[in-house]
Protein backbone atom coordinates (compact mmCIF):
# COMPACT_ATOMS: atom_id res chain seq x y z
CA UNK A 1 0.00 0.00 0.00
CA UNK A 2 2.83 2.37 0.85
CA UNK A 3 4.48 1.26 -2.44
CA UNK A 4 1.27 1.90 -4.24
CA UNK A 5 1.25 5.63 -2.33
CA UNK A 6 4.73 6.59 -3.29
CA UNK A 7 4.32 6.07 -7.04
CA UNK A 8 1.37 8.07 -7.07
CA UNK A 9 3.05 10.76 -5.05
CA UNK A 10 6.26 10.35 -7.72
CA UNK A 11 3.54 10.10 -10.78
CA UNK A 12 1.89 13.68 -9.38
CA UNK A 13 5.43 14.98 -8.49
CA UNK A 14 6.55 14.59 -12.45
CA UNK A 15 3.39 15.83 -13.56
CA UNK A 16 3.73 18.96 -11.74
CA UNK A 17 6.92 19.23 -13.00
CA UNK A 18 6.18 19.23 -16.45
CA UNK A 19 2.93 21.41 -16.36
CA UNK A 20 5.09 23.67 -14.25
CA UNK A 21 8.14 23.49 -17.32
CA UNK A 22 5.17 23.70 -19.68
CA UNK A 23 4.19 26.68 -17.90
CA UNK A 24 7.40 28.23 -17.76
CA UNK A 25 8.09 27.36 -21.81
CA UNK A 26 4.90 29.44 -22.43
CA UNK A 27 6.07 31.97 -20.70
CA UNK A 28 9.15 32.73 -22.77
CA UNK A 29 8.97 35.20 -24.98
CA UNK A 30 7.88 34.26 -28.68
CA UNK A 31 10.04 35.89 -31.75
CA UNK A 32 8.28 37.53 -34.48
CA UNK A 33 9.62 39.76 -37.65
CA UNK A 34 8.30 42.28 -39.76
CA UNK A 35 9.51 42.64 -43.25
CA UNK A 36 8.20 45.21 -45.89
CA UNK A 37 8.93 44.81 -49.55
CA UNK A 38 8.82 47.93 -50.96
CA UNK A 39 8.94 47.79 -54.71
CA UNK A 40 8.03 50.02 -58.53
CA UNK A 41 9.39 50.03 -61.53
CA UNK A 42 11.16 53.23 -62.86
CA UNK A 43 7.83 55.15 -63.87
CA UNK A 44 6.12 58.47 -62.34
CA UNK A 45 3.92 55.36 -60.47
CA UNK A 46 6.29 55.31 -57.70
CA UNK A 47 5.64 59.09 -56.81
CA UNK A 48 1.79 57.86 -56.29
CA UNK A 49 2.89 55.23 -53.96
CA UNK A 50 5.09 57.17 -52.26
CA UNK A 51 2.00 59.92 -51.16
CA UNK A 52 -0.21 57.07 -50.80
CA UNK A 53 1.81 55.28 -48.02
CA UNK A 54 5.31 54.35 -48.12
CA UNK A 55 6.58 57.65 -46.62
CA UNK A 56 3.52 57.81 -43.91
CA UNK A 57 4.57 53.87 -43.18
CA UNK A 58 8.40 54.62 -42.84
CA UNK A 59 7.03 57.21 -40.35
CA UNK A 60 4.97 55.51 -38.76
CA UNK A 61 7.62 52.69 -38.11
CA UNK A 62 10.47 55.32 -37.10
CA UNK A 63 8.68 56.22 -34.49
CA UNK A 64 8.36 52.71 -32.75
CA UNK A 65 11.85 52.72 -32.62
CA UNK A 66 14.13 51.59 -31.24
CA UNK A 67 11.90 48.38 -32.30
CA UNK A 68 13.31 46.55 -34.92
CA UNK A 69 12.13 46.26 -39.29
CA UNK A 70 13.52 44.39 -41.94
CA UNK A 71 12.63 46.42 -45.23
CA UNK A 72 13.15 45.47 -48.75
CA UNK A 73 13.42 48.46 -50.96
CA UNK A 74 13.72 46.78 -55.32
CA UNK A 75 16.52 48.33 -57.61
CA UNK A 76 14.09 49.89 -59.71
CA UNK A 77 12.27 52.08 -57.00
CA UNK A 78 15.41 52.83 -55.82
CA UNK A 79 16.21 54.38 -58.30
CA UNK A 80 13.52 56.31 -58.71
CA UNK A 81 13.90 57.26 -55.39
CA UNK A 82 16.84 59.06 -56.06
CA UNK A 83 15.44 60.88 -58.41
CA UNK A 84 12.77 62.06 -57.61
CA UNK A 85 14.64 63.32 -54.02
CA UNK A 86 12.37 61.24 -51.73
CA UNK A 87 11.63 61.76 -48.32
CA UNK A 88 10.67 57.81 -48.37
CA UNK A 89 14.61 57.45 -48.92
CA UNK A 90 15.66 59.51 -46.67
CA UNK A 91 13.54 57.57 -44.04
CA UNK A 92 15.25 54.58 -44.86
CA UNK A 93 18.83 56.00 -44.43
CA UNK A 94 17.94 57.47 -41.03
CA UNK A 95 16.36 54.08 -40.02
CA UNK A 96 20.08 52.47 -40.76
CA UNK A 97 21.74 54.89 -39.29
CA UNK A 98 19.97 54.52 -36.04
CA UNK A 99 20.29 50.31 -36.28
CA UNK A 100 16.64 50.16 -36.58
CA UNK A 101 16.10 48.55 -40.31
CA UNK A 102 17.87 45.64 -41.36
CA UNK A 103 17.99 46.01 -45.32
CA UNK A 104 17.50 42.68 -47.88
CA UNK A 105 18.71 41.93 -51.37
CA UNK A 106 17.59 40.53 -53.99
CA UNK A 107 17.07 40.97 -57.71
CA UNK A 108 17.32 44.64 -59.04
CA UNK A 109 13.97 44.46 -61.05
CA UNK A 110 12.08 41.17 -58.84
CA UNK A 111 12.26 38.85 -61.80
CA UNK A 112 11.00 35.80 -60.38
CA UNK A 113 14.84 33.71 -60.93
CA UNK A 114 13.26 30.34 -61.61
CA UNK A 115 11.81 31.82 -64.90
CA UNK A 116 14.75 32.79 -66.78
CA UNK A 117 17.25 30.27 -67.26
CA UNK A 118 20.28 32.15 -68.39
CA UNK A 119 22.44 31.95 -65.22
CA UNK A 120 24.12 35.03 -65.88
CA UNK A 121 21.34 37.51 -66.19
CA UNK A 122 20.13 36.42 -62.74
CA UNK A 123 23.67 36.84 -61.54
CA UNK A 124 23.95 40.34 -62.61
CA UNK A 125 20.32 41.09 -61.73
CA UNK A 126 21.86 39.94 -58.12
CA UNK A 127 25.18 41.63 -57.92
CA UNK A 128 23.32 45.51 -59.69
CA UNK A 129 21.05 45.06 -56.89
CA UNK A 130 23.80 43.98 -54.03
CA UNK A 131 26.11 47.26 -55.27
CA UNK A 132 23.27 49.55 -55.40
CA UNK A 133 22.53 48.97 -52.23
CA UNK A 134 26.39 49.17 -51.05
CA UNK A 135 26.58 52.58 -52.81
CA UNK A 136 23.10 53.98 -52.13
CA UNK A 137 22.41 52.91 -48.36
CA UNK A 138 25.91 51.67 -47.15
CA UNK A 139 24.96 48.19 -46.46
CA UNK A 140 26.07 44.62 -47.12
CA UNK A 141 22.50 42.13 -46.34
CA UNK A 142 22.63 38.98 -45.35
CA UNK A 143 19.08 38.34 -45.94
CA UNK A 144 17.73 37.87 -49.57
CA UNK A 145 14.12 38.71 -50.52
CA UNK A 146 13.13 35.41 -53.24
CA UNK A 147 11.05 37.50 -55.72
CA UNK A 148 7.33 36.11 -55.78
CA UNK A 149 8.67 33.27 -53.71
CA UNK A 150 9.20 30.05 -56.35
CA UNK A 151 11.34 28.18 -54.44
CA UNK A 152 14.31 26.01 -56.36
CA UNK A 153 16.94 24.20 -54.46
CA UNK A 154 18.75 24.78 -57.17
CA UNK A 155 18.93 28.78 -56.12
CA UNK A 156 21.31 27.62 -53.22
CA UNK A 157 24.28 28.02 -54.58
CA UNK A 158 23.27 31.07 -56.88
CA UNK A 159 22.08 33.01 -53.75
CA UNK A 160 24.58 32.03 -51.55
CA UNK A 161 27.82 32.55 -53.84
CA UNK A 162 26.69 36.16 -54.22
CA UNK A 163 26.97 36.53 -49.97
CA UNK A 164 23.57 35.76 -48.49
CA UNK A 165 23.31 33.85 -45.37
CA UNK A 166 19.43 33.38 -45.59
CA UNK A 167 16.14 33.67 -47.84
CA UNK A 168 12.43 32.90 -47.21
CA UNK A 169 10.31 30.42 -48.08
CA UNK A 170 6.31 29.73 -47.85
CA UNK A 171 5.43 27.48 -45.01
CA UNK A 172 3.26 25.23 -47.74
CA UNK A 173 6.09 24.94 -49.17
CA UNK A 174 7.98 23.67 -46.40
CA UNK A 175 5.50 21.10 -45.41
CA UNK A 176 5.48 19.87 -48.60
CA UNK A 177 9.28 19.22 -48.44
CA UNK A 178 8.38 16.95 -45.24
CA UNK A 179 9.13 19.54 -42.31
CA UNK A 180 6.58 18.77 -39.87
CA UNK A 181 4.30 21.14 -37.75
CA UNK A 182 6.60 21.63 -34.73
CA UNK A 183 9.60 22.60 -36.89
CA UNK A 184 7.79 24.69 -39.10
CA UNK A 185 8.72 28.06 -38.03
CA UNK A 186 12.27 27.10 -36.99
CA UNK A 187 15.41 27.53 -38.72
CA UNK A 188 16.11 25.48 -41.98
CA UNK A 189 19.02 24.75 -43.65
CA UNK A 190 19.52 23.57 -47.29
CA UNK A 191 22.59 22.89 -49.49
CA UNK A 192 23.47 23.24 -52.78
CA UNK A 193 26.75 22.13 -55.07
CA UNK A 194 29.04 23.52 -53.14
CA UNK A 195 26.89 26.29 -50.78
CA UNK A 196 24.30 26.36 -48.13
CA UNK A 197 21.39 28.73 -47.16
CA UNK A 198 19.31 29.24 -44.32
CA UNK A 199 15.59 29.43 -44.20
CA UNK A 200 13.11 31.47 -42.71
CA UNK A 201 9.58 30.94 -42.85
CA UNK A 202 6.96 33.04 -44.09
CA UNK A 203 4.34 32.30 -42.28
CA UNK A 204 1.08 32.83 -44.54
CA UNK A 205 -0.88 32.04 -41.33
CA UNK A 206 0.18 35.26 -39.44
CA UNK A 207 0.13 37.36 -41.95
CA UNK A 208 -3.33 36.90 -42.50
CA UNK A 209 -3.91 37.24 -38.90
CA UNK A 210 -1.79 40.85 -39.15
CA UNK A 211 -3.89 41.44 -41.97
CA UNK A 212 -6.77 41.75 -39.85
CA UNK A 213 -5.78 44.91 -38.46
CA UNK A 214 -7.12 43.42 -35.25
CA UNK A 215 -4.76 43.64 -32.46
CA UNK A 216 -6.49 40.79 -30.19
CA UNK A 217 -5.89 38.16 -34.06
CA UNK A 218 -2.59 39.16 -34.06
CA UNK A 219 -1.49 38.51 -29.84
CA UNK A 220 -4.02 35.69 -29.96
CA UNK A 221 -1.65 33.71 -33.11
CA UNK A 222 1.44 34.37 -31.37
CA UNK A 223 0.43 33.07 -27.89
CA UNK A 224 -0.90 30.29 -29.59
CA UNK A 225 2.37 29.46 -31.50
CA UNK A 226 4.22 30.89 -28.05
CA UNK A 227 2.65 27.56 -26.13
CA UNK A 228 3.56 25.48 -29.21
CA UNK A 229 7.72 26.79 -29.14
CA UNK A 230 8.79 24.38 -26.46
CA UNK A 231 12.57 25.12 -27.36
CA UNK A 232 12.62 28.71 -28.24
CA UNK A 233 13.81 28.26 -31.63
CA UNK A 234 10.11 29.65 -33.53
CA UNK A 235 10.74 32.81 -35.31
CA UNK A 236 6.78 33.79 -36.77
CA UNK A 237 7.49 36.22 -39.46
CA UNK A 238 5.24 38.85 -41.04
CA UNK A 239 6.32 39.39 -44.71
CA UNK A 240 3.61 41.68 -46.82
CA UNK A 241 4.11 44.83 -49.70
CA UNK A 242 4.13 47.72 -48.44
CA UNK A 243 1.63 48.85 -51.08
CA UNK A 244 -1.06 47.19 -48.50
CA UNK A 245 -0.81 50.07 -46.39
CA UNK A 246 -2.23 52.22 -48.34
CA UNK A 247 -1.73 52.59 -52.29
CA UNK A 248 -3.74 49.32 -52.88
CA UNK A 249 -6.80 50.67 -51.00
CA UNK A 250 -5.89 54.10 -53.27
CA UNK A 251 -6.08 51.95 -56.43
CA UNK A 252 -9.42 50.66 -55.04
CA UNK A 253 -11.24 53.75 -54.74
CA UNK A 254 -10.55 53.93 -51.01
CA UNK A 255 -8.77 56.31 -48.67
CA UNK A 256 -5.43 55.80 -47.91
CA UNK A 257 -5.60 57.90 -44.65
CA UNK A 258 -6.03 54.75 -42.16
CA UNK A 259 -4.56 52.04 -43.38
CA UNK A 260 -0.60 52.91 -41.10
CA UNK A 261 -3.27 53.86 -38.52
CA UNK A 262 -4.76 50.30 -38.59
CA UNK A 263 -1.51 48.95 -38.60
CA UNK A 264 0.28 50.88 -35.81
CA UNK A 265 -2.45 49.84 -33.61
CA UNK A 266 -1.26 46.03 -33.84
CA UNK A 267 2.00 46.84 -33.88
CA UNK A 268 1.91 48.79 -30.51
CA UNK A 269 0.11 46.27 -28.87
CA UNK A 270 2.38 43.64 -29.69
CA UNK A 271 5.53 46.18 -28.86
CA UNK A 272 3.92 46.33 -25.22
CA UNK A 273 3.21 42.71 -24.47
CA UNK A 274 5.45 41.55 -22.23
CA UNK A 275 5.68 37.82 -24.23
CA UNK A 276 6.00 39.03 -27.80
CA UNK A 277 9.81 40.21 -28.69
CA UNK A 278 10.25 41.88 -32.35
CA UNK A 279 13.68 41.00 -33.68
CA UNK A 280 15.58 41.21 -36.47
CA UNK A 281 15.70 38.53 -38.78
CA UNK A 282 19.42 38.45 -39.25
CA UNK A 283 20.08 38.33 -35.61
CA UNK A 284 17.53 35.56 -35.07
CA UNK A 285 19.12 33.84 -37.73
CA UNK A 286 22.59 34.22 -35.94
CA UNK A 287 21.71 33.04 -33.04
CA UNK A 288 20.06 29.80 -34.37
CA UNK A 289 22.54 28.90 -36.81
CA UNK A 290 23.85 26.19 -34.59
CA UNK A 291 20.59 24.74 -34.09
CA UNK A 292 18.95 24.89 -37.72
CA UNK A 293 17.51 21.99 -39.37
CA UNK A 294 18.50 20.30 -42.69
CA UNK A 295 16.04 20.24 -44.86
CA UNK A 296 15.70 18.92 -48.91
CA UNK A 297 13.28 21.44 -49.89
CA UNK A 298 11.11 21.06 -53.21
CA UNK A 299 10.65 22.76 -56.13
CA UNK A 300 7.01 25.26 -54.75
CA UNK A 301 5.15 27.99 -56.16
CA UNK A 302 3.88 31.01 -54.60
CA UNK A 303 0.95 30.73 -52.43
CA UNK A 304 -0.77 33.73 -53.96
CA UNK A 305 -0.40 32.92 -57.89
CA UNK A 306 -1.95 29.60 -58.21
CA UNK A 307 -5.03 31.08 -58.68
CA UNK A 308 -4.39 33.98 -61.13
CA UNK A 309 -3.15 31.05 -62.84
CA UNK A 310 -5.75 29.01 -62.88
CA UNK A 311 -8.13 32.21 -63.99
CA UNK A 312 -6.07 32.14 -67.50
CA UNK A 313 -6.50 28.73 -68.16
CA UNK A 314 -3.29 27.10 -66.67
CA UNK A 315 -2.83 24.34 -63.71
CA UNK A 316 -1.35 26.04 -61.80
CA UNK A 317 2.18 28.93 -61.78
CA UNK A 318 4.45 26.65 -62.98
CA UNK A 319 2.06 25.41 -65.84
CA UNK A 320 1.69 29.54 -66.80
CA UNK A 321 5.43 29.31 -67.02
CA UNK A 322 6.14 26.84 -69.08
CA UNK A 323 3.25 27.03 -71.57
CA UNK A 324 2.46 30.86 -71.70
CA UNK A 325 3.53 32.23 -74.94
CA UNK A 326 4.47 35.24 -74.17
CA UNK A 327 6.65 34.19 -71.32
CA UNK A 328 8.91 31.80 -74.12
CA UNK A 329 8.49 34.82 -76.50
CA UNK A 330 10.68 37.25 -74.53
CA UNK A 331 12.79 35.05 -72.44
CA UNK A 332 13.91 34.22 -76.40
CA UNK A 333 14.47 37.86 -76.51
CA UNK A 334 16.23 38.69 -72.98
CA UNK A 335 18.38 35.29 -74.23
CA UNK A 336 19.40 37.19 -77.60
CA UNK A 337 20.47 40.62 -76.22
CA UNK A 338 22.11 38.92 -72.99
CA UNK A 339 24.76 36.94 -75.37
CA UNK A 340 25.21 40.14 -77.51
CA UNK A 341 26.01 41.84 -74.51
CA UNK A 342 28.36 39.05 -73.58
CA UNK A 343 29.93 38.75 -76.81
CA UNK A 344 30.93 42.18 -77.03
CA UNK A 345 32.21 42.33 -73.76
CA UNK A 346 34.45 39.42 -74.12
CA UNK A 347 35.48 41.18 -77.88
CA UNK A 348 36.63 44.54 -75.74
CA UNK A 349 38.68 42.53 -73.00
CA UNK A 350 37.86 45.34 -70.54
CA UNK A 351 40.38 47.36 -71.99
CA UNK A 352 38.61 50.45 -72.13
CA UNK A 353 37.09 52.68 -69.02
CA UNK A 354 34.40 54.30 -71.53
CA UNK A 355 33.45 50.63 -72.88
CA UNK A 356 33.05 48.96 -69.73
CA UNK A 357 31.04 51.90 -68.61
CA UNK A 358 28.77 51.09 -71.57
CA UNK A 359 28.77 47.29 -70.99
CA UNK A 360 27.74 47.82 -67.47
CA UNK A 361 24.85 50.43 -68.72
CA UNK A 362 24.07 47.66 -70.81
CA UNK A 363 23.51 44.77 -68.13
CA UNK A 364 21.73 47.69 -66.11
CA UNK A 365 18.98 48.23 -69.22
CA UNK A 366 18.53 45.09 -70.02
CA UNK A 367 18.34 44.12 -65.70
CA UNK A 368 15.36 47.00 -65.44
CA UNK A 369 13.18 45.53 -68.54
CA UNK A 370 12.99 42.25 -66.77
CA UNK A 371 10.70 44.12 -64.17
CA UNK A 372 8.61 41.59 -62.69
CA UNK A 373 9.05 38.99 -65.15
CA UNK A 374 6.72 35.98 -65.05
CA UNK A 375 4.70 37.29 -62.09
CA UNK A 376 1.05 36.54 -63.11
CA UNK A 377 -0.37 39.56 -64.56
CA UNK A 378 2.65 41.76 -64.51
CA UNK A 379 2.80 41.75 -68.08
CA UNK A 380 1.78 40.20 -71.14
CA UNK A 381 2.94 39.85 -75.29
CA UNK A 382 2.61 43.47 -75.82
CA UNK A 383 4.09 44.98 -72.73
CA UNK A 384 6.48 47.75 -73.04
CA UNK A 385 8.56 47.69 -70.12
CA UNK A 386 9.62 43.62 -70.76
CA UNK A 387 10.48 44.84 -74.61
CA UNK A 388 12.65 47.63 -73.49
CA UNK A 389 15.45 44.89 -73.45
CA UNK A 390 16.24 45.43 -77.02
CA UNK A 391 17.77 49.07 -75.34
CA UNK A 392 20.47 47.33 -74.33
CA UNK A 393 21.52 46.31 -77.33
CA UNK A 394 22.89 50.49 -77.96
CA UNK A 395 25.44 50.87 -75.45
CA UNK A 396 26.38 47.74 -75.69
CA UNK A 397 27.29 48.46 -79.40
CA UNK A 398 28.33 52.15 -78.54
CA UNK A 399 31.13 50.13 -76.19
CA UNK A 400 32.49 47.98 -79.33
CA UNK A 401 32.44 51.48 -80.98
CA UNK A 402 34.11 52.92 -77.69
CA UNK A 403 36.98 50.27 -77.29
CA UNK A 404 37.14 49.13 -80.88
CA UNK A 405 36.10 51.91 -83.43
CA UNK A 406 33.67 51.80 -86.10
CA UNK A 407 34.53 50.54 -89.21
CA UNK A 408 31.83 52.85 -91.58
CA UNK A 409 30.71 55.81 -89.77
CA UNK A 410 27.86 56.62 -90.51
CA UNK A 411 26.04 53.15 -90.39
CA UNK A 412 22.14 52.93 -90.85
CA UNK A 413 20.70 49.53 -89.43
CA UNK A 414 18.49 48.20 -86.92
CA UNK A 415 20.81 49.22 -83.71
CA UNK A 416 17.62 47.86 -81.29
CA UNK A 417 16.65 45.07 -83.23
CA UNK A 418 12.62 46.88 -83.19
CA UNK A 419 12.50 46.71 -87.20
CA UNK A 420 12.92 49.92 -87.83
CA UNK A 421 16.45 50.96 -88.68
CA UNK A 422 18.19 54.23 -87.19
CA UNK A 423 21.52 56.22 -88.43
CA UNK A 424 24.38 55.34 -86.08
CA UNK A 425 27.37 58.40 -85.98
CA UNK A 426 30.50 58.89 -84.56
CA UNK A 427 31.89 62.25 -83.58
CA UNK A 428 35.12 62.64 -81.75
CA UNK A 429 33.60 61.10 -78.37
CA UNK A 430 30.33 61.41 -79.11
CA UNK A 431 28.16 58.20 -79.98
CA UNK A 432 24.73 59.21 -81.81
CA UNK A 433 21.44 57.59 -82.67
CA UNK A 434 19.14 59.28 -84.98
CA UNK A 435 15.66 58.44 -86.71
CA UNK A 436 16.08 58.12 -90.24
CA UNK A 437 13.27 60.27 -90.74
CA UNK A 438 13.34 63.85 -89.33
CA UNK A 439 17.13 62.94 -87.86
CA UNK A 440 15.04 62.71 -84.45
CA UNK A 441 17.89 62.30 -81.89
CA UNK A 442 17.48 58.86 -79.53
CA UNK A 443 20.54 58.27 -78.15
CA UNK A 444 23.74 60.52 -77.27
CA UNK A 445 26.90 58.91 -75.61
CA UNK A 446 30.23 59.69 -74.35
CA UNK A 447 32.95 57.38 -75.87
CA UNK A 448 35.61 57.71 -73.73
CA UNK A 449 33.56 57.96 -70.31
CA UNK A 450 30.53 55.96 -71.17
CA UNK A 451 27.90 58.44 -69.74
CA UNK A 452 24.74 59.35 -71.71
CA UNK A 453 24.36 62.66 -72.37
């Protein structure tokens, strides 16, 4: 009888132990992320987006410092950015400066990589993007933004080799590689050929709950996966455009004025909860290096363009991909000017400072016109901004011209390969493109510095 006493005293002993531990787990603080991809082509667009929300949102977000954001700003808005003298930029430099934002990479124009198989235009899409950033905000990432989110193992070593320590990827995508619930939102790690890569889930789950706007959703999520992180290795991260706050509700015949409100809101409340800790992504990652899981990831689409998909008559994104004409029509193209580009570059031996000026402006053109490329309804046969490739093809010529002369000056022929053909002149330094008609001027470089005039 004693016997039979003392185990049940032992049995209710280790049971108050572990609700006790249980307890304790639950009451460690759960790691969450916020990440805003900010991102427009080179067009007067970007000044509407801007007013609508980006600069109210970088506000808004400065002033919950010195809590932590992970922003990703595109090459092409960038760029606009610094033209246009944005206060939105200026935002994001102060943010640095103060070790609030931690800035992420990616492709200069968010081609979506899997879609256009010559290696080296998604290299140099990369490394324009990783030096603009270097020369623009001062900063070296270690996280990379994955465009639209296809997911390749394959990407490994392309990411990696270019000096990213992490990227994201969908949790359906995760499961789907075998990663089961209670390793979900840890850390992952997956190798390539001769690289490996973190990664971090985006948790489609909470950022619907965020998307609520409804502070008691978004604590309510986290405690839930807060009881669930028994080890402390969850990071539950919040990736969304930051178009949401504001410009899409603009585009919908809605005010603007309360969509940072709505946001702030949730944000503050999870700031002052005592169980919720905001961190950066590259620090969690850091810290759980040690502890990350391999995984073999598959091949997954994004979440969000099955559907568009399906609405044009395809299975699903990677069926659109492979089967949409217009997709084959002008990767055919971005193929043609790519190797003329790398044909006259290997021709000029980078012997020249104007030329390889000209070769780079060449990369950089032909980088911007692959804006968005194979996103569902980003563009279609017709669409200017994917057939503004063929401007490459200029200075890439002008930097034969540059480092090699030209053998009959004038020339008239089809410089952009758009069938109509243009007068091509050399004086001194200067490299011109006229109509043959009216002697319209359309293009003006320097030879021996490789600006445009």
């Amino acid at each position: 009888m004693f016997a039979v006493r003392r185990t049940r005293a032992v049995v209710i002993v280790l049971v108050l132990i572990l609700v006790l531990s249980g307890t304790a787990l639950a009451q460690d603080q759960i790691k969450t992320a916020f990440v805003f991809h900010f991102n427009q082509s080179i067009v007067p667009y970007a000044d509407v987006a801007e007013h609508a929300c980006y600069v109210e949102l970088l506000r808004m977000l400065r002033s919950l410092g010195p809590t932590p954001f992970v922003l990703h700003i595109s090459g092409t808005l960038l760029m606009e950015w610094q033209w246009s003298d944005s206060e939105a930029l200026q935002l994001v430099k102060e943010g640095i400066a103060d070790g609030q934002f931690e800035i992420l990479g990616s492709t200069l124009a968010q081609n979506i990589i899997y879609s256009i198989p010559d290696g080296m235009d998604n290299e140099w899409q990369i490394r324009l993007h990783r030096a603009m950033l270097r020369d623009v905000l001062g900063v070296e990432p270690v996280g990379f933004w994955n465009a639209e989110r296809v997911w390749d193992p394959a990407l490994t070593d392309l990411i990696a080799v270019n000096g990213y320590t992490y990227s994201f990827i969908e949790t359906p995508i995760l499961t789907k590689s075998g990663v089961e619930f209670p390793q979900l939102r840890g850390l992952h790690q997956v190798k390539g050929l001769d690289h490996s890569l973190y990664l971090v889930a985006d948790d489609l789950d909470f950022r619907n709950a965020i998307n609520q706007r409804n502070p008691a959703a978004a604590l309510g999520y986290l405690r839930v996966m807060n009881r669930r992180d028994l080890d402390g290795s969850f990071l539950i991260v919040y990736a969304e455009d930051a178009e949401a706050t504001g410009l899409w509700d603009l585009e919908a015949g809605n005010s603007p004025a309360q969509a940072v409100e709505n946001l702030r809101r949730v944000l503050v409340r999870l700031i002052e909860d005592p169980d919720v800790q905001i961190v950066k992504i590259a620090d969690f990652v850091q810290e759980q290096a040690a502890a990350a899981q391999p995984v073999a990831a598959v091949t997954g689409q994004a979440d969000w363009m099955i559907a568009p998909s399906r609405a044009r008559g395809f299975a699903d994104w990677f069926d659109y991909n492979a089967n949409a004409p217009e997709l084959e029509y002008f990767r055919d193209l971005y193929h043609k000017v790519s190797a003329y580009i790398a044909e006259v570059d290997e021709r000029i031996s980078g012997k020249h400072v104007g030329a390889n000026r000209l070769i780079h402006h060449a990369r950089l053109s032909l980088a911007i016109s692959q804006y968005e490329f194979a996103a569902v309804g980003a563009g279609g046969s017709d669409d200017a901004m994917w057939e503004l490739a063929r401007t490459a093809l200029v200075p890439a010529f002008a930097a034969e011209a540059a480092a090699l002369g030209m053998a009959d000056n004038p020339q008239i022929f089809d410089i952009n390969a758009d069938g109509i053909e243009e007068i091509v002149s050399v004086c001194g330094s200067n490299f011109f493109v006229f109509t043959p008609l009216g002697g319209k001027l359309l293009y003006w470089f320097d030879l021996s510095t490789g600006d445009e005039i």
